[in-house]
N, C-alpha and C. Protein backbone atom coordinates (compact mmCIF):
# COMPACT_ATOMS: atom_id res chain seq x y z
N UNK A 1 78.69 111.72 72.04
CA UNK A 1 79.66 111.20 72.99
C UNK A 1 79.05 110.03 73.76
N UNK A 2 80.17 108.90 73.89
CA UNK A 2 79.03 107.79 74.60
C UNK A 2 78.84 108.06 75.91
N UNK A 3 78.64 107.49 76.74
CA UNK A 3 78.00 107.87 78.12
C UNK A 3 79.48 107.42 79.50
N UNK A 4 79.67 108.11 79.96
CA UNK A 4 80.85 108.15 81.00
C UNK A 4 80.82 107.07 81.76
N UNK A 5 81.09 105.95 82.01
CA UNK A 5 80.46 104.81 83.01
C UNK A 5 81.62 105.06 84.51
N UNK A 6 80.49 104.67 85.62
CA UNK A 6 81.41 105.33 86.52
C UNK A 6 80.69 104.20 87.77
N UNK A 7 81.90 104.40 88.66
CA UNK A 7 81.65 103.29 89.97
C UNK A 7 81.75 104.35 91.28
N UNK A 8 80.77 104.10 92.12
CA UNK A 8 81.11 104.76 92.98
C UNK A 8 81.42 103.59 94.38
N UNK A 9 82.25 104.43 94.95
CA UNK A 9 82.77 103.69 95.95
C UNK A 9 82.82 104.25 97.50
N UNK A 10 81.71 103.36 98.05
CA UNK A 10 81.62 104.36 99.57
C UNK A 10 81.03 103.59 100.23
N UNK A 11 81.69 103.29 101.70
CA UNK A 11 81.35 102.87 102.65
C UNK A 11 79.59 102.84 103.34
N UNK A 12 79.32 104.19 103.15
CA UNK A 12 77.85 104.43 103.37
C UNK A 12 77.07 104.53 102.35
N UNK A 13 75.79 103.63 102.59
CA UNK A 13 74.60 103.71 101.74
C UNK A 13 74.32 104.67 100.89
N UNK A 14 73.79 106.05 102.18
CA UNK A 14 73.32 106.84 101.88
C UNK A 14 73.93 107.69 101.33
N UNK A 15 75.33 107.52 101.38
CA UNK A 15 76.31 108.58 100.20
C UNK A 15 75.84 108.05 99.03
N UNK A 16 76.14 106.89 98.53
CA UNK A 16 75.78 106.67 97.67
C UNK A 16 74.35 106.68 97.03
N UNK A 17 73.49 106.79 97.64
CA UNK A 17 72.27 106.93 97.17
C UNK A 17 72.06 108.55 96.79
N UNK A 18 72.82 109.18 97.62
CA UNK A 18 72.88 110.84 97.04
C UNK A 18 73.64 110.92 95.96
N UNK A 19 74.66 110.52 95.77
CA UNK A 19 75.48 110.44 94.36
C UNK A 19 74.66 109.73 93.05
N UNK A 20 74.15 108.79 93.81
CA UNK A 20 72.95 108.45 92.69
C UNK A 20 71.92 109.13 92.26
N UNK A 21 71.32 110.12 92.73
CA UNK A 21 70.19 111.13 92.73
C UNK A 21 71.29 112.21 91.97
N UNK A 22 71.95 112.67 92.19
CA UNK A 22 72.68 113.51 91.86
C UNK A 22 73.25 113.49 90.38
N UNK A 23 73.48 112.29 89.88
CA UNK A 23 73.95 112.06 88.85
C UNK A 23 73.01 110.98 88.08
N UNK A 24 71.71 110.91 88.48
CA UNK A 24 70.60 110.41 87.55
C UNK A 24 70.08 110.91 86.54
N UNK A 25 70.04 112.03 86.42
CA UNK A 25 69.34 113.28 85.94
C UNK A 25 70.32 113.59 84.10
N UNK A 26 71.47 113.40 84.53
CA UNK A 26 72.92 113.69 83.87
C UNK A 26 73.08 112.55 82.51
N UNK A 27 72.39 112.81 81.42
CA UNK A 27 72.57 111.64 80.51
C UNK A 27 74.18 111.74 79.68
N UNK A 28 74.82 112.23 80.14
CA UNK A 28 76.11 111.45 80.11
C UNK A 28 76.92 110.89 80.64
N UNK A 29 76.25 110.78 82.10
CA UNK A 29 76.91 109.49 82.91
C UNK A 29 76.10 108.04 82.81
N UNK A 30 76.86 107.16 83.39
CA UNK A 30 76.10 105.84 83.48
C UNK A 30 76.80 105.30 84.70
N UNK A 31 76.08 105.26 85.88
CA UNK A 31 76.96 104.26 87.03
C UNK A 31 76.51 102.99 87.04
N UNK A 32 77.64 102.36 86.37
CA UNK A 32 77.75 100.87 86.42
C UNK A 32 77.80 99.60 87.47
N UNK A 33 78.25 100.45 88.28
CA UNK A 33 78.52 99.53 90.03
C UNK A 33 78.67 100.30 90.79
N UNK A 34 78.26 100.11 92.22
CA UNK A 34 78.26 100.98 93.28
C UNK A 34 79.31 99.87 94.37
N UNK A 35 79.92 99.93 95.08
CA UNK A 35 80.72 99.44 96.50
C UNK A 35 81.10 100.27 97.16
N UNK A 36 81.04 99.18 98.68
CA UNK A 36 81.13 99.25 99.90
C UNK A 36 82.74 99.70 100.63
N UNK A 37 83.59 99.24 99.69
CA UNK A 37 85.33 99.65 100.01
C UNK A 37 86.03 98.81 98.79
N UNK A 38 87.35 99.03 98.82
CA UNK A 38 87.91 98.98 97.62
C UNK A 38 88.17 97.57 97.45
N UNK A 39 87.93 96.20 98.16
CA UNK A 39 88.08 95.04 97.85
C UNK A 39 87.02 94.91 96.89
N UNK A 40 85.75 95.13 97.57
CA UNK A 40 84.24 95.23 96.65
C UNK A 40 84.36 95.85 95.31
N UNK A 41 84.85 97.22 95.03
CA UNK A 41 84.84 97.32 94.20
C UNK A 41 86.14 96.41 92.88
N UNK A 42 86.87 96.25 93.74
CA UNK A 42 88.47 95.70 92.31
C UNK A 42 87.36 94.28 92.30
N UNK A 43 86.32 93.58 92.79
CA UNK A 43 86.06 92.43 92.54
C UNK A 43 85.02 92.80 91.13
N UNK A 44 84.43 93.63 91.59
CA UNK A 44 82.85 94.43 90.53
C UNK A 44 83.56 94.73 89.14
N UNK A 45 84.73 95.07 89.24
CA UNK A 45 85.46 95.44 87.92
C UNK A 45 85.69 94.22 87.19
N UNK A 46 85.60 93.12 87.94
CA UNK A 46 85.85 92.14 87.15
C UNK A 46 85.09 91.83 85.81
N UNK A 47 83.82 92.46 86.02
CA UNK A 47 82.27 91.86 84.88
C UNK A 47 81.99 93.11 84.25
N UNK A 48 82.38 94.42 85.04
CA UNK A 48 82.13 95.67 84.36
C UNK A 48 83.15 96.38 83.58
N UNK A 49 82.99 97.13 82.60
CA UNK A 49 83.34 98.29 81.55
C UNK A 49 83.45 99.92 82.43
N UNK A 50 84.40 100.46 82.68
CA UNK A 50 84.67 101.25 84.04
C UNK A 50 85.44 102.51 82.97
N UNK A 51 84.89 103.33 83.27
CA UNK A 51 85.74 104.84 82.73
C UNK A 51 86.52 105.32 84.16
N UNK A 52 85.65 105.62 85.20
CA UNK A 52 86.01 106.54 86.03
C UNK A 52 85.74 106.02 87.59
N UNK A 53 86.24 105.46 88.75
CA UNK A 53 85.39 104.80 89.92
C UNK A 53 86.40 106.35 91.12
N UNK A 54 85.00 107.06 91.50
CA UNK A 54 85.07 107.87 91.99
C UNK A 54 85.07 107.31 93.52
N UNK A 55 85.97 107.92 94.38
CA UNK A 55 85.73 106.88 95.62
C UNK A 55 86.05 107.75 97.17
N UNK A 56 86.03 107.21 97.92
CA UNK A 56 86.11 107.90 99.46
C UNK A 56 87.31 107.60 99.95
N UNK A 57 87.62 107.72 100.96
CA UNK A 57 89.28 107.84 101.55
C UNK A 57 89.10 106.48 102.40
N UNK A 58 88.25 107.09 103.22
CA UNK A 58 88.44 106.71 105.02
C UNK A 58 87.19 105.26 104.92
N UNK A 59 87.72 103.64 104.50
CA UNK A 59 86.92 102.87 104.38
C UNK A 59 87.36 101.61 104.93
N UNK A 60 86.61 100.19 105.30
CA UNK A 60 86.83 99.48 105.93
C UNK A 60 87.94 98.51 104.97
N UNK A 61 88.32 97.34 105.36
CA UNK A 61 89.22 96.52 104.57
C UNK A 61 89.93 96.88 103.50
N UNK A 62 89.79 97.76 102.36
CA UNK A 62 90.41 98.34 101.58
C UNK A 62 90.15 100.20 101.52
N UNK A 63 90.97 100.87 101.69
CA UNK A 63 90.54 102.54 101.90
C UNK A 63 90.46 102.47 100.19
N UNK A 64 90.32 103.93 100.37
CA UNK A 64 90.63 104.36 98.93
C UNK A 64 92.01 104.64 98.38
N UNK A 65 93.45 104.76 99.33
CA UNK A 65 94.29 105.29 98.59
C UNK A 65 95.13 103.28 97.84
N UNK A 66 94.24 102.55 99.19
CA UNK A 66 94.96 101.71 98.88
C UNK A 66 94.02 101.19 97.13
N UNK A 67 93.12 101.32 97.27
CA UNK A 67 92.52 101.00 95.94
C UNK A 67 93.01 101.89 94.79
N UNK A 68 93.28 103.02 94.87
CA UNK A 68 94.16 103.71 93.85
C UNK A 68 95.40 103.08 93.70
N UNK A 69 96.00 102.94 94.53
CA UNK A 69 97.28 102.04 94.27
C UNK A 69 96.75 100.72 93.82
N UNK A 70 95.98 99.92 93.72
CA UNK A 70 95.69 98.86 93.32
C UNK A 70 95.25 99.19 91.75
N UNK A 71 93.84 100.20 91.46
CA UNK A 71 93.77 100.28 89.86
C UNK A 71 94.87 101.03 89.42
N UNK A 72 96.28 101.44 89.58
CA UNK A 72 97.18 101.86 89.00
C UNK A 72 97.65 100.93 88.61
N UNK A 73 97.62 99.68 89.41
CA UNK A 73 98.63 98.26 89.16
C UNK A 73 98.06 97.45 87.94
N UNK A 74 96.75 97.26 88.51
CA UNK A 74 95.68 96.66 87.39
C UNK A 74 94.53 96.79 86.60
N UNK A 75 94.55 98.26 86.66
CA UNK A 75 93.60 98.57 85.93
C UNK A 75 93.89 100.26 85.55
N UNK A 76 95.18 100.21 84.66
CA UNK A 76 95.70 101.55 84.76
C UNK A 76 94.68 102.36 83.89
N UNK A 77 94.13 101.82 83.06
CA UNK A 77 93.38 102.88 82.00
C UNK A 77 92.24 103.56 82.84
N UNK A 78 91.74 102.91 83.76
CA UNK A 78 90.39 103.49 84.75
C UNK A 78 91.29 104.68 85.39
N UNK A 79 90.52 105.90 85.55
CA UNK A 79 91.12 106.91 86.34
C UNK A 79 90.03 107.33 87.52
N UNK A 80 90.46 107.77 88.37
CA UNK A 80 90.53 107.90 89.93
C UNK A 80 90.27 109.45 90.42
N UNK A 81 88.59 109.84 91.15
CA UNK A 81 88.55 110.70 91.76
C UNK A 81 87.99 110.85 92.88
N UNK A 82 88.99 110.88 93.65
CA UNK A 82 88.94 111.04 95.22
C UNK A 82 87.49 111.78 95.30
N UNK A 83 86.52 111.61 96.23
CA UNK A 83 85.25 112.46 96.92
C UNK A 83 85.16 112.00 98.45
N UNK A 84 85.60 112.87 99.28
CA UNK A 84 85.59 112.69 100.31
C UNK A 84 85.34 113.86 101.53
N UNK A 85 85.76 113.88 102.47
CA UNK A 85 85.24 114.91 103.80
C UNK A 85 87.25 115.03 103.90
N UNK A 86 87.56 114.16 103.84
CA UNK A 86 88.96 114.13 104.34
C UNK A 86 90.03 115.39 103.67
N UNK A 87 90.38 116.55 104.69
CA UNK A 87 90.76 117.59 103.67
C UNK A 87 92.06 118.02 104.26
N UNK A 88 93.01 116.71 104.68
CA UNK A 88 94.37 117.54 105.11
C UNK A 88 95.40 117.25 103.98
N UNK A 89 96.33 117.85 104.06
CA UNK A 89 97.13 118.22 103.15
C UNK A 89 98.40 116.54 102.68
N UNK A 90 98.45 115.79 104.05
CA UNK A 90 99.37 114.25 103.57
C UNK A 90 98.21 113.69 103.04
N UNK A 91 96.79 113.58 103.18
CA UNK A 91 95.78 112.75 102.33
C UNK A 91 96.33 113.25 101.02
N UNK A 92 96.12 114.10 100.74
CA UNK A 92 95.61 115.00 99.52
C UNK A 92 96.99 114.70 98.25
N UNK A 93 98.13 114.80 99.21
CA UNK A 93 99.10 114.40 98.59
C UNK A 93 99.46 113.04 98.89
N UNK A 94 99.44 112.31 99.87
CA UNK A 94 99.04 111.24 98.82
C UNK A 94 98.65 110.81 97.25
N UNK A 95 97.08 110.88 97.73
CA UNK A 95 96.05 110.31 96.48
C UNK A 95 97.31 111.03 94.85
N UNK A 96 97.26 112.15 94.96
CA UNK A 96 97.84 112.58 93.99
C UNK A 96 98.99 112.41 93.61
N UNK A 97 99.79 111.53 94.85
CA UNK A 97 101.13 111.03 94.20
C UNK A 97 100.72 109.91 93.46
N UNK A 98 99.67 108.97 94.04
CA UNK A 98 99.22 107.44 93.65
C UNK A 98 98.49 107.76 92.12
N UNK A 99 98.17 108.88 91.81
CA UNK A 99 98.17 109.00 90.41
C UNK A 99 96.07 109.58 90.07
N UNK A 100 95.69 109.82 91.17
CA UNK A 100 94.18 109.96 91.46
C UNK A 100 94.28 111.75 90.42
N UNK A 101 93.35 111.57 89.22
CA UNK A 101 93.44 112.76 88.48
C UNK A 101 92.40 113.73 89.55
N UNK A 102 91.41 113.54 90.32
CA UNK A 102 90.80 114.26 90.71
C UNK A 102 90.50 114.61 92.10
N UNK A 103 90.23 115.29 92.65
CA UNK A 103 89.99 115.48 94.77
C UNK A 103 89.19 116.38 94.60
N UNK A 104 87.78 116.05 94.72
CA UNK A 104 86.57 116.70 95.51
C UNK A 104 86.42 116.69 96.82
N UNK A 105 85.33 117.40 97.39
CA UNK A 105 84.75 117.49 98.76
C UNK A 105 83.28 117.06 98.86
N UNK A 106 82.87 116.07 99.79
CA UNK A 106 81.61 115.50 99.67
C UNK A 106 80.79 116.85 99.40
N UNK A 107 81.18 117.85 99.94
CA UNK A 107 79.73 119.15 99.76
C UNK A 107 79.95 119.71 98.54
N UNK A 108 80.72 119.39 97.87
CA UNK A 108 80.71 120.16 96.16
C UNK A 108 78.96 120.01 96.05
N UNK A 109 78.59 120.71 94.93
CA UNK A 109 77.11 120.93 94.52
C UNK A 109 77.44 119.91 92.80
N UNK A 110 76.08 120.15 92.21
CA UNK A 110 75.75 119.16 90.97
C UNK A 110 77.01 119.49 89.69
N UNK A 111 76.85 120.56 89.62
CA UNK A 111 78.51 121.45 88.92
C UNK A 111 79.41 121.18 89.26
N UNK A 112 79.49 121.28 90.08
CA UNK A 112 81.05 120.66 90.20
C UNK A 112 81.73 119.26 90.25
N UNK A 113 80.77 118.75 90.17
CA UNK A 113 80.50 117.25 90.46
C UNK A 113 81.14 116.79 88.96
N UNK A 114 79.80 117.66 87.65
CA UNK A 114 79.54 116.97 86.46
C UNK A 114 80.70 118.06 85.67
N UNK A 115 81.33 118.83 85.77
CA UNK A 115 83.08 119.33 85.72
C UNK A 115 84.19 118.49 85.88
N UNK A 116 83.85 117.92 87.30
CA UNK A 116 85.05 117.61 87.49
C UNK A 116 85.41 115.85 86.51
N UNK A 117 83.91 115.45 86.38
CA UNK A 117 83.79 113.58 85.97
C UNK A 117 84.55 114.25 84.15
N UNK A 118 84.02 115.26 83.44
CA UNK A 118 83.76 115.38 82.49
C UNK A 118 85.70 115.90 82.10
N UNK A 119 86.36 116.63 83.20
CA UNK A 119 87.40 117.02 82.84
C UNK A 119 88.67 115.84 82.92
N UNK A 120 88.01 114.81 84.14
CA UNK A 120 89.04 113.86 84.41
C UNK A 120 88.86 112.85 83.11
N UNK A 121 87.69 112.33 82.35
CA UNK A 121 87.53 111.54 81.20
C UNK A 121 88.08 112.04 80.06
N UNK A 122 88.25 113.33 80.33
CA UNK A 122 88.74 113.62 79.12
C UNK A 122 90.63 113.80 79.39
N UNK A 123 91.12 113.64 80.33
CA UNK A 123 92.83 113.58 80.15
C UNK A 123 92.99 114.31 81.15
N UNK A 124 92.00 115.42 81.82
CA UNK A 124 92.48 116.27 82.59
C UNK A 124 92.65 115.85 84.00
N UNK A 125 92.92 117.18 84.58
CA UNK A 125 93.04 116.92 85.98
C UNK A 125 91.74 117.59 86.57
N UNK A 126 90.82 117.40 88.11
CA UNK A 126 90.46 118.35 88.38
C UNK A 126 90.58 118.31 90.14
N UNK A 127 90.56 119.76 90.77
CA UNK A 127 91.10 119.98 92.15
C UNK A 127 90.67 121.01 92.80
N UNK A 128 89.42 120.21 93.36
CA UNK A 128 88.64 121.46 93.84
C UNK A 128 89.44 122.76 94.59
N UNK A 129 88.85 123.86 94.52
CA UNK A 129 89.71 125.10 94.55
C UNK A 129 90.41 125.23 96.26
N UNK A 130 89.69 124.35 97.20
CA UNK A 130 90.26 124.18 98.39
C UNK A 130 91.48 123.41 98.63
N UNK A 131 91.61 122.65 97.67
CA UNK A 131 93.09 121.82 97.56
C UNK A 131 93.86 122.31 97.40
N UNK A 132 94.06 123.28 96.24
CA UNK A 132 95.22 123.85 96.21
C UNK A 132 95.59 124.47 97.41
N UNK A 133 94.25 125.16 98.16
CA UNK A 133 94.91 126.45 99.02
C UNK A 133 95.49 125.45 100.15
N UNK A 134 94.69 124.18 100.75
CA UNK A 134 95.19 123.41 101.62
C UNK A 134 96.60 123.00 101.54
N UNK A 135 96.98 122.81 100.30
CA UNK A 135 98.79 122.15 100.29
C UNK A 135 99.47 123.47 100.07
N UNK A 136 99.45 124.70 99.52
CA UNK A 136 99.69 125.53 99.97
C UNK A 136 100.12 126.09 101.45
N UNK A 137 99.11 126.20 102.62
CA UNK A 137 99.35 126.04 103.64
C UNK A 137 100.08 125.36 104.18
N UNK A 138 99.94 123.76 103.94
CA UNK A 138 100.91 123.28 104.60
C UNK A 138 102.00 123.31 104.37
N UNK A 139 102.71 123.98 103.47
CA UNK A 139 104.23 124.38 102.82
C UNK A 139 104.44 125.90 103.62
N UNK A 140 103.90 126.62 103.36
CA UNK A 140 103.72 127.58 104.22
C UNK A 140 104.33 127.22 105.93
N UNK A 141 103.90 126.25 106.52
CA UNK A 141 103.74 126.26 107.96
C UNK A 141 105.16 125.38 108.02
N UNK A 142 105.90 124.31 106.43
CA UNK A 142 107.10 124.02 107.03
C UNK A 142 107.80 125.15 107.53
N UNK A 143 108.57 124.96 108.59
CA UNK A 143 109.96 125.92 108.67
C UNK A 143 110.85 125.36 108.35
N UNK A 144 111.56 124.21 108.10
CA UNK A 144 112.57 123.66 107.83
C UNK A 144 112.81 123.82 106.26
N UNK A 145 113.32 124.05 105.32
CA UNK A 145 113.64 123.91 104.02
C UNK A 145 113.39 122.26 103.52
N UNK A 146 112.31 121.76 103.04
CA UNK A 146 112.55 120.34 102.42
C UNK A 146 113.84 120.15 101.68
N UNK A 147 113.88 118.55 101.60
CA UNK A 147 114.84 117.91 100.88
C UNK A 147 114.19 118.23 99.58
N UNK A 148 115.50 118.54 98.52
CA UNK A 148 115.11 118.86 97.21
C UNK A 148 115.11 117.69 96.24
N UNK A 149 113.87 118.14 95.66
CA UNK A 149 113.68 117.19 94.75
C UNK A 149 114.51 116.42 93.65
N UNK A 150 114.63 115.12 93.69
CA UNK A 150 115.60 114.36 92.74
C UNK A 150 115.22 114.67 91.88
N UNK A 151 116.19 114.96 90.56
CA UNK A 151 115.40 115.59 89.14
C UNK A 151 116.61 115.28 88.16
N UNK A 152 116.29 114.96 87.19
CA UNK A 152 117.74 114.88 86.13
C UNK A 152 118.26 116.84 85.91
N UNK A 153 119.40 116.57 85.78
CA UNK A 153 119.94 117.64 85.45
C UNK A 153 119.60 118.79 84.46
N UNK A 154 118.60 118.91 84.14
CA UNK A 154 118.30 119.54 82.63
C UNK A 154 116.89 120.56 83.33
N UNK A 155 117.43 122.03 83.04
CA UNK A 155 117.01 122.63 83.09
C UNK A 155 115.53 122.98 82.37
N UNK A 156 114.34 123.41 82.60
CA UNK A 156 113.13 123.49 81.76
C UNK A 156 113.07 124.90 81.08
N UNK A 157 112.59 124.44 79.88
CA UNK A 157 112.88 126.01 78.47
C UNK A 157 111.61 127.09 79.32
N UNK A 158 111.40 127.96 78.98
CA UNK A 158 110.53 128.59 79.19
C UNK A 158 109.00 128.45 78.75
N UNK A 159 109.19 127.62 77.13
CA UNK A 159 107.79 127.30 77.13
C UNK A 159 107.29 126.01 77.97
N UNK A 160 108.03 125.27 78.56
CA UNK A 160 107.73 124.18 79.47
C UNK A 160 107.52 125.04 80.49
N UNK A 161 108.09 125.87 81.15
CA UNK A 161 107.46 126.47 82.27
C UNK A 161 106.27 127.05 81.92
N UNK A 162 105.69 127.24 80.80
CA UNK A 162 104.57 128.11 80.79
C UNK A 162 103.24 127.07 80.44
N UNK A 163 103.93 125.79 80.04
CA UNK A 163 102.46 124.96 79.68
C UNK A 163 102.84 124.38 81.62
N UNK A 164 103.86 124.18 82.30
CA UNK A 164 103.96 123.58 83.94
C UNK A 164 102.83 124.58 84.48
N UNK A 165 102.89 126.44 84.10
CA UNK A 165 102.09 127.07 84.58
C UNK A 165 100.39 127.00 84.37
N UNK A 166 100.19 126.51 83.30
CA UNK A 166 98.76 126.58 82.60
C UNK A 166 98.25 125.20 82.98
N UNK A 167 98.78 124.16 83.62
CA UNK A 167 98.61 122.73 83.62
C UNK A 167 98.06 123.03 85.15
N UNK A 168 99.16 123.74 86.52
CA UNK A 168 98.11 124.34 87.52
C UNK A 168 97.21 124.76 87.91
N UNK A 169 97.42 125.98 87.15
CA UNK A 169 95.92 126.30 86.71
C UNK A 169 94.60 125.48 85.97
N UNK A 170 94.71 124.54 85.58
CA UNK A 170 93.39 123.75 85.21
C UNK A 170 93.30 123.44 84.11
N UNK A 171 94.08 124.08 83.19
CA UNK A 171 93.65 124.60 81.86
C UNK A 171 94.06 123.25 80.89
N UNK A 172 93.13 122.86 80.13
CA UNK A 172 93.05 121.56 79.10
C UNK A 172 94.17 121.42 77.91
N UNK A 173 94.36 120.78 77.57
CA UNK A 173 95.62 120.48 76.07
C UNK A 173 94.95 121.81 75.18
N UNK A 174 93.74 121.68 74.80
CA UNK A 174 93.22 122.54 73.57
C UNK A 174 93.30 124.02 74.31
N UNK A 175 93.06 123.97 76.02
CA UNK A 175 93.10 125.75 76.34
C UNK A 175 94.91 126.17 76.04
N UNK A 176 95.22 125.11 76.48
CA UNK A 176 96.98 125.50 76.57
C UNK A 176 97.18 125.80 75.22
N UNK A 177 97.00 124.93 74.35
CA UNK A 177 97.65 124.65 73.37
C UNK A 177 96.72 126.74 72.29
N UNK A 178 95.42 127.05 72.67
CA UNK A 178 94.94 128.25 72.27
C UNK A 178 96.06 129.15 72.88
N UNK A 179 96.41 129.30 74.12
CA UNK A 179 96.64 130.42 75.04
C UNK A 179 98.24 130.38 74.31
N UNK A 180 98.75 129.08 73.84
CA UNK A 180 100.45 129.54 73.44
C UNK A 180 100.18 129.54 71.93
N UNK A 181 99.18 128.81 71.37
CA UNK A 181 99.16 129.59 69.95
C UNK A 181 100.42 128.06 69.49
N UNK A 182 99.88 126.81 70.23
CA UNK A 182 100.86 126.03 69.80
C UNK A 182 99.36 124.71 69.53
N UNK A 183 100.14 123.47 68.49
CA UNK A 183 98.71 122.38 68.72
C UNK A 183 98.99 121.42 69.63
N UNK A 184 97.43 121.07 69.70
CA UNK A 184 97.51 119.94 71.13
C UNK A 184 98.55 119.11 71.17
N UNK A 185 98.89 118.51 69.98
CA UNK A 185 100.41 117.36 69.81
C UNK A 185 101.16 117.94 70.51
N UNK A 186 101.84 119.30 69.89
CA UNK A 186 102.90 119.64 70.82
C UNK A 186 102.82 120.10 72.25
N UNK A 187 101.86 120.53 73.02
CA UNK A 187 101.58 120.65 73.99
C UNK A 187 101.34 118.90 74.57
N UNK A 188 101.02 117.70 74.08
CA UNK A 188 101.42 116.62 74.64
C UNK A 188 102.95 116.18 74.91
N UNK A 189 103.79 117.01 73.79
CA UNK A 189 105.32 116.74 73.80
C UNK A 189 105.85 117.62 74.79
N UNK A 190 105.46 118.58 75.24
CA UNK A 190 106.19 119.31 76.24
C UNK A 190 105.58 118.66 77.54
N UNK A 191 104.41 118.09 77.53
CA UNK A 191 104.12 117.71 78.74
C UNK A 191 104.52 115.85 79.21
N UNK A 192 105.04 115.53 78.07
CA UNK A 192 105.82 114.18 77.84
C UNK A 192 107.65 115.02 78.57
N UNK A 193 108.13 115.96 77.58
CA UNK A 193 109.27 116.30 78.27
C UNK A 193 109.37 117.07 79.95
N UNK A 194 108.34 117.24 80.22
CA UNK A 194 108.13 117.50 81.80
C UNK A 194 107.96 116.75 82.46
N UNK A 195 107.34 115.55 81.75
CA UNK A 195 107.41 114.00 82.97
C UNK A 195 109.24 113.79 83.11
N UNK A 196 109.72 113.71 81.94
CA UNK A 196 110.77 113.36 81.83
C UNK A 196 111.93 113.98 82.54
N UNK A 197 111.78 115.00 82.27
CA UNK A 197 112.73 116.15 83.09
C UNK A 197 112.54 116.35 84.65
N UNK A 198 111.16 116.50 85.44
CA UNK A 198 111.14 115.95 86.65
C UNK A 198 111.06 114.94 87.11
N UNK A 199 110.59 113.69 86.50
CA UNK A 199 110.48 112.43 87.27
C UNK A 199 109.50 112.67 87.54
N UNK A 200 108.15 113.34 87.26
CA UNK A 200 106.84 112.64 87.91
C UNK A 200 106.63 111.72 86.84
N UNK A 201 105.49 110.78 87.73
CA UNK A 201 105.07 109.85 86.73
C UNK A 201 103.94 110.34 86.38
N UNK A 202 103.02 111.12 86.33
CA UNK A 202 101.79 111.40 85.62
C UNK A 202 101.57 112.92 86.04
N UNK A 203 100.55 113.38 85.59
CA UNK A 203 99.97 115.03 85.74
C UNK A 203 99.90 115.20 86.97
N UNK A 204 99.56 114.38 87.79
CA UNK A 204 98.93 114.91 88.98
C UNK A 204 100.40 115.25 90.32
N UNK A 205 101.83 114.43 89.64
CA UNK A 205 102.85 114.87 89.89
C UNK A 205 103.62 116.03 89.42
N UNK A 206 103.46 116.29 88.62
CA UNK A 206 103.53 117.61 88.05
C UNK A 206 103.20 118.96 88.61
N UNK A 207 101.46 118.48 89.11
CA UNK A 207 100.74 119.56 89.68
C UNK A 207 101.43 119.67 91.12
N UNK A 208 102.07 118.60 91.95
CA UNK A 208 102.72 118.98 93.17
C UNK A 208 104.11 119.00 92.91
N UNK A 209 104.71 119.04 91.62
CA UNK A 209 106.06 119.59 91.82
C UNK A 209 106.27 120.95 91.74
N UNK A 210 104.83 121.59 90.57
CA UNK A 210 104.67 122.47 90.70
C UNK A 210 104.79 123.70 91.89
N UNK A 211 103.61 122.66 92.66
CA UNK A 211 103.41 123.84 93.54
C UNK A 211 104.57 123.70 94.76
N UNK A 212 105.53 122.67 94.62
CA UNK A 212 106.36 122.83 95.70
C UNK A 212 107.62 123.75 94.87
């Protein structure tokens, strides 16, 4: 497998110099560029070859959600994982409406780190286990009934509800596609007819239509 090339993006040095120690060791990553906020980095992309630019929220001249919205615009093939301190529930949804496959917590350990780079390169999603419970909660604490979601009229079969269920849970094209005893193709076609049928635009909408 060739080597994961990845940008990290953070306001502070010394984050980054721990992310660098952290992921030195790891010969299937390669960090290609490091920046200061998201102007720095969309400029660095200009000369570099980018799989994955893992990045922080809370940054000067460009944050991170606005830089996710920016490599969605122009640089859709690069995918996006949030690492940050920032753990309330409108961040979180945000990033994940703007299309960010992944949301860590700066204190994750080396595992979870080299999980989460390895699941997002490969198609997946990943969400550290505090996310879920956080947007959880905050649905919990509405009292008002939200406005319901715009959706085309067409009801979802049951095996779409069951790959919508296995897609929450974490679980990869090849686990889904073992657990229904169906192949990865068609588990891409049901998850093509679930974009379609709710209106998200990518997985990571899915995962919050899900859980709403």
């Amino acid at each position: 497998m060739s080597r994961i090339k990845l940008v990290l993006v953070d306001d502070h040095r010394m984050v980054r110099e721990g992310l660098k120690n952290f992921i030195a060791d790891n010969p299937d990553f390669e960090i290609v560029a490091e920046a200061e906020n998201g102007l720095d980095c969309l400029d660095q992309l200009k000369s570099v070859d980018v799989d994955i630019v893992l990045t922080d929220l809370n940054m000067p001249q460009m944050d991170g959600l606005e830089l996710t919205k920016a490599l969605k615009e122009q640089y859709p093939e690069i995918k996006v994982i949030a690492l940050t301190m920032m753990g309330d529930s409108q961040h979180i949804k945000q990033m994940l409406a703007e299309g960010a496959l992944g949301y860590l917590f700066k204190n994750c350990d080396q595992d979870e780190l080299t999980i989460a780079v390895k699941k997002v390169y490969n198609g997946d999603t990943y969400y550290a286990p505090e996310v879920t419970q956080i947007i959880l909660n905050s649905i919990r604490r509405v009292k008002s009934k939200p406005e319901p979601r715009v959706v085309a009229d067409m009801p979802l079969t049951d095996r779409e509800k069951e790959v919508l269920h296995l897609i929450l849970k974490e679980h990869t094209n090849q686990e889904i596609g073992a657990k229904l005893f169906i192949s990865v193709r068609t588990v891409d076609a049901h998850k093509l007819n679930l974009l379609d049928k709710t209106g998200c635009k990518n997985v990571a909408g899915l995962v919050l239509y899900a859980i709403e």
